[in-house]
N, C-alpha and C. Protein backbone atom coordinates (compact mmCIF):
# COMPACT_ATOMS: atom_id res chain seq x y z
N UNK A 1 -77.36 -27.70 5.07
CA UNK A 1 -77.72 -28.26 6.37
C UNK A 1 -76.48 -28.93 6.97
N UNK A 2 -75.97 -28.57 8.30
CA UNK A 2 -74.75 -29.60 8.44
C UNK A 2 -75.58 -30.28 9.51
N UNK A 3 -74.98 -31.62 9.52
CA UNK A 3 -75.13 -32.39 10.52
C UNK A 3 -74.88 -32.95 12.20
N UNK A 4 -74.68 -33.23 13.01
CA UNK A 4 -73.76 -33.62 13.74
C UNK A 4 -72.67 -34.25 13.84
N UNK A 5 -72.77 -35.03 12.94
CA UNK A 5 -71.65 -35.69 12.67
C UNK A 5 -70.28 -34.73 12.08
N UNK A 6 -70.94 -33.80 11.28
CA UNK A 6 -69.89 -33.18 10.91
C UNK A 6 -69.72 -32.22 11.52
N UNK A 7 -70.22 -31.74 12.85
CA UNK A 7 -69.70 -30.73 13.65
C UNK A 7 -68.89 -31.45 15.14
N UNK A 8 -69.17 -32.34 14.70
CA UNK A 8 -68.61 -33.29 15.64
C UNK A 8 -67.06 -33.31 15.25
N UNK A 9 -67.07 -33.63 14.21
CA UNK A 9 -65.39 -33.63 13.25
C UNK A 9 -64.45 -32.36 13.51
N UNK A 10 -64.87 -31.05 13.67
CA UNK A 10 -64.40 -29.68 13.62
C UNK A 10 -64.47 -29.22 14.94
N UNK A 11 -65.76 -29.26 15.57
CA UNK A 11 -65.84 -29.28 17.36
C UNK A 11 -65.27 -30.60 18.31
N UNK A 12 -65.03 -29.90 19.58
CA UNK A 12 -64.52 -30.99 20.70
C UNK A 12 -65.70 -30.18 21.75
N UNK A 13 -66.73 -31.76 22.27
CA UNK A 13 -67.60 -30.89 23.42
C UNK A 13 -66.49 -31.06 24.57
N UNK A 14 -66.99 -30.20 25.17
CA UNK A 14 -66.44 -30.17 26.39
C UNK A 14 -67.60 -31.49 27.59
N UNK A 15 -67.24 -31.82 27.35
CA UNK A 15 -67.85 -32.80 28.38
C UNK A 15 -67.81 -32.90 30.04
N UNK A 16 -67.45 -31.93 30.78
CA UNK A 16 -66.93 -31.88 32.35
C UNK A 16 -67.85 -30.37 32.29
N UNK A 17 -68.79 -29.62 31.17
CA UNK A 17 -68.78 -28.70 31.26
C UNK A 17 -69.79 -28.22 32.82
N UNK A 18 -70.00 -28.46 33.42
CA UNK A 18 -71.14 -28.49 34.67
C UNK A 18 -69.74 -27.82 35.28
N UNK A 19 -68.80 -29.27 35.68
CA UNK A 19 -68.04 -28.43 36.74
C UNK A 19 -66.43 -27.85 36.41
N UNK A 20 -66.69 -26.95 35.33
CA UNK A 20 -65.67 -26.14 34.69
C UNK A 20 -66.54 -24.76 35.11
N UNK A 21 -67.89 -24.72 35.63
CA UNK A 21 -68.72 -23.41 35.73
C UNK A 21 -69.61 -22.93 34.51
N UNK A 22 -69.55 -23.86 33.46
CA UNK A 22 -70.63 -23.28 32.17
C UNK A 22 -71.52 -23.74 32.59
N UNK A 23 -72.69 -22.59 32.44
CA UNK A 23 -74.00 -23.16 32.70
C UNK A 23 -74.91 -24.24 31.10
N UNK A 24 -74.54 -24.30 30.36
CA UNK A 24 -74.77 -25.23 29.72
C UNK A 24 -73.63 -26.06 28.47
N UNK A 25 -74.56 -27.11 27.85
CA UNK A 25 -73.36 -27.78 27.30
C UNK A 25 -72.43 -27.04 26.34
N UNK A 26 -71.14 -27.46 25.85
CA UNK A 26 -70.51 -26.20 25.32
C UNK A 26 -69.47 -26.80 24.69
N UNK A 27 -69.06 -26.58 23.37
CA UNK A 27 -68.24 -27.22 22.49
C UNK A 27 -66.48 -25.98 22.06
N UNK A 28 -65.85 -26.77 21.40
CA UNK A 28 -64.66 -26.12 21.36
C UNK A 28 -64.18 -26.34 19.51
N UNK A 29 -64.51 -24.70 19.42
CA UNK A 29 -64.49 -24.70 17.55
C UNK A 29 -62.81 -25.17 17.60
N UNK A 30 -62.54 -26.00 16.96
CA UNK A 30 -60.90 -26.33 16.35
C UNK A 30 -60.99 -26.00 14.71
N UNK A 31 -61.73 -24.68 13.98
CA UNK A 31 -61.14 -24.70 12.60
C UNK A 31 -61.29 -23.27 12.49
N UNK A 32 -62.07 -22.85 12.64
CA UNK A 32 -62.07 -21.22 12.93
C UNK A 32 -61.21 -20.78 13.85
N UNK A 33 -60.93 -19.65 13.53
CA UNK A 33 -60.11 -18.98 14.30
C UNK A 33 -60.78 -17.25 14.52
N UNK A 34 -60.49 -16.81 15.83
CA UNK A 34 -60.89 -15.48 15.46
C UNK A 34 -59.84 -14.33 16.16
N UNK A 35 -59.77 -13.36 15.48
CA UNK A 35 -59.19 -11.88 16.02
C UNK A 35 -59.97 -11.26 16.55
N UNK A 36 -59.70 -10.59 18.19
CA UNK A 36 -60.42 -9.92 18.87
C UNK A 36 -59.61 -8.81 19.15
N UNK A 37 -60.30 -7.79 18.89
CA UNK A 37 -59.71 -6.76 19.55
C UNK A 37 -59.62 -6.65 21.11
N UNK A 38 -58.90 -6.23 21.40
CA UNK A 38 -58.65 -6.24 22.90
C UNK A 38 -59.08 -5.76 23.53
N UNK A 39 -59.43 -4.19 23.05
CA UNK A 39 -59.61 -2.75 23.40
C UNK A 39 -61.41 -2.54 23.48
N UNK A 40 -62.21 -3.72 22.59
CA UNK A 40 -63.06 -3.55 22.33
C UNK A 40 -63.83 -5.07 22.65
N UNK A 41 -63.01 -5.64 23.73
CA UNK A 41 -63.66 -7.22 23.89
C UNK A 41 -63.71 -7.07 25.66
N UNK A 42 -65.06 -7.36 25.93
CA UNK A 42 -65.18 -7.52 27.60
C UNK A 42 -64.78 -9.15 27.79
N UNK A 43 -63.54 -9.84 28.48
CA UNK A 43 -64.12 -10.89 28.62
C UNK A 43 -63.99 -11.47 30.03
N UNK A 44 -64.51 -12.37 30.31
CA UNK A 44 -64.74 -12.96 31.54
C UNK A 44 -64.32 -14.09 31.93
N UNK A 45 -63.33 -13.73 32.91
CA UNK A 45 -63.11 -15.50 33.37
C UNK A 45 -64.00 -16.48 33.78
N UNK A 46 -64.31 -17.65 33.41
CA UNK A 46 -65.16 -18.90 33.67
C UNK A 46 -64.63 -19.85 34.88
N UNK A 47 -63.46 -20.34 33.69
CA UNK A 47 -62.96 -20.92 34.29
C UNK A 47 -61.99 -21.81 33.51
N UNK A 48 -61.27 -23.21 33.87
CA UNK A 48 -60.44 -24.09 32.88
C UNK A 48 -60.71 -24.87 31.93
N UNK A 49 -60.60 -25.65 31.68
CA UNK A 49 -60.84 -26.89 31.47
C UNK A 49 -60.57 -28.13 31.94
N UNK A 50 -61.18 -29.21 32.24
CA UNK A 50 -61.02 -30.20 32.73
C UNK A 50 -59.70 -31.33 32.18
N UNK A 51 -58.76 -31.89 33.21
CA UNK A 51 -57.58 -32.51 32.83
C UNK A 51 -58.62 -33.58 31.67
N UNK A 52 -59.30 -34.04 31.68
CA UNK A 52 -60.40 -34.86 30.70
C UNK A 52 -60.14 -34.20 29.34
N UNK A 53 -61.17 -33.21 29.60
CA UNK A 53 -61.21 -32.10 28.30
C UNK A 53 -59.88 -31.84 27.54
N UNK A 54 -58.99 -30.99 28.59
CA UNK A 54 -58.16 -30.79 27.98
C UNK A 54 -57.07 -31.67 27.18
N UNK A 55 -57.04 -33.22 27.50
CA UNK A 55 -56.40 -34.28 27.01
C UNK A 55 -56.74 -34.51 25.89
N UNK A 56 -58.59 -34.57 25.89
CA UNK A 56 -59.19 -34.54 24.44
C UNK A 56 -58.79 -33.79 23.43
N UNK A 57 -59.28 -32.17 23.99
CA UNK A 57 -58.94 -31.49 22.80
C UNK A 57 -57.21 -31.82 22.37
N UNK A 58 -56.31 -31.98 22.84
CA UNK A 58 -54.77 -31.87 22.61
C UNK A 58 -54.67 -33.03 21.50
N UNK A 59 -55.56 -34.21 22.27
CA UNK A 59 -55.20 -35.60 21.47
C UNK A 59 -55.86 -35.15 19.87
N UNK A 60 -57.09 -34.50 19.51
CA UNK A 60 -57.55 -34.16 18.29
C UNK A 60 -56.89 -33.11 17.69
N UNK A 61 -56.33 -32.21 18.52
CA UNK A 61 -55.44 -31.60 17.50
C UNK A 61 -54.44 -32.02 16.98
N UNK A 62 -53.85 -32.72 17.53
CA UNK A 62 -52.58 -34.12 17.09
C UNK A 62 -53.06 -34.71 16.33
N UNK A 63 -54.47 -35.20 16.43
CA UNK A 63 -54.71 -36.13 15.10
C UNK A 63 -54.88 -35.25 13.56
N UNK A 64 -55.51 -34.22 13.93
CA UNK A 64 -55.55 -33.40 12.93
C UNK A 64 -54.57 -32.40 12.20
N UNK A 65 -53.55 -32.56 12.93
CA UNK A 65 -52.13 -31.75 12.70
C UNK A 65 -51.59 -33.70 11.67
N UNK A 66 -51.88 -34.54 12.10
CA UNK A 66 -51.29 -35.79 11.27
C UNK A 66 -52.33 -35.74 10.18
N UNK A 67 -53.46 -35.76 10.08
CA UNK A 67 -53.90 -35.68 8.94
C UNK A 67 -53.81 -34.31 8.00
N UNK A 68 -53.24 -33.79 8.41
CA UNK A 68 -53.46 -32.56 7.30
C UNK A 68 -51.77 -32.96 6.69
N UNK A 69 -50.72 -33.83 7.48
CA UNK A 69 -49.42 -34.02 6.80
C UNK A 69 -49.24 -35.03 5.98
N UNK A 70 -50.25 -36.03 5.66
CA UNK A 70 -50.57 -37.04 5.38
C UNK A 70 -51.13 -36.79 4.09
């Protein structure tokens, strides 16, 4: 069972998500990673991220780039 708390730790929500154009709330995996084929991926522009958002996610990957050197 995971919790919130611990998806909280690995995810960043997007919090501005209304007016970035997602129609609902919407989080940002930071531990997975994935390979897409190119040839075989439709994708669609949305839209950005919010100067908010995007500060967030940057500042947690910084923290997490220091804890993994630590």
């Amino acid at each position: 069972m995971t919790t919130n708390l611990t998806l909280l730790k690995v995810n960043i929500e997007i919090t501005d998500w209304k007016s970035v154009g997602l129609s609902k709330k919407s989080w940002i995996d930071t531990v997975q990673t994935y390979q897409l084929p190119i040839d075989k991926t439709k994708l669609t522009y949305i839209g950005k991220l919010s100067k908010n958002d995007y500060e967030r996610l940057i500042n947690h990957l910084d923290s997490q780039m220091k804890c993994n050197r630590d």
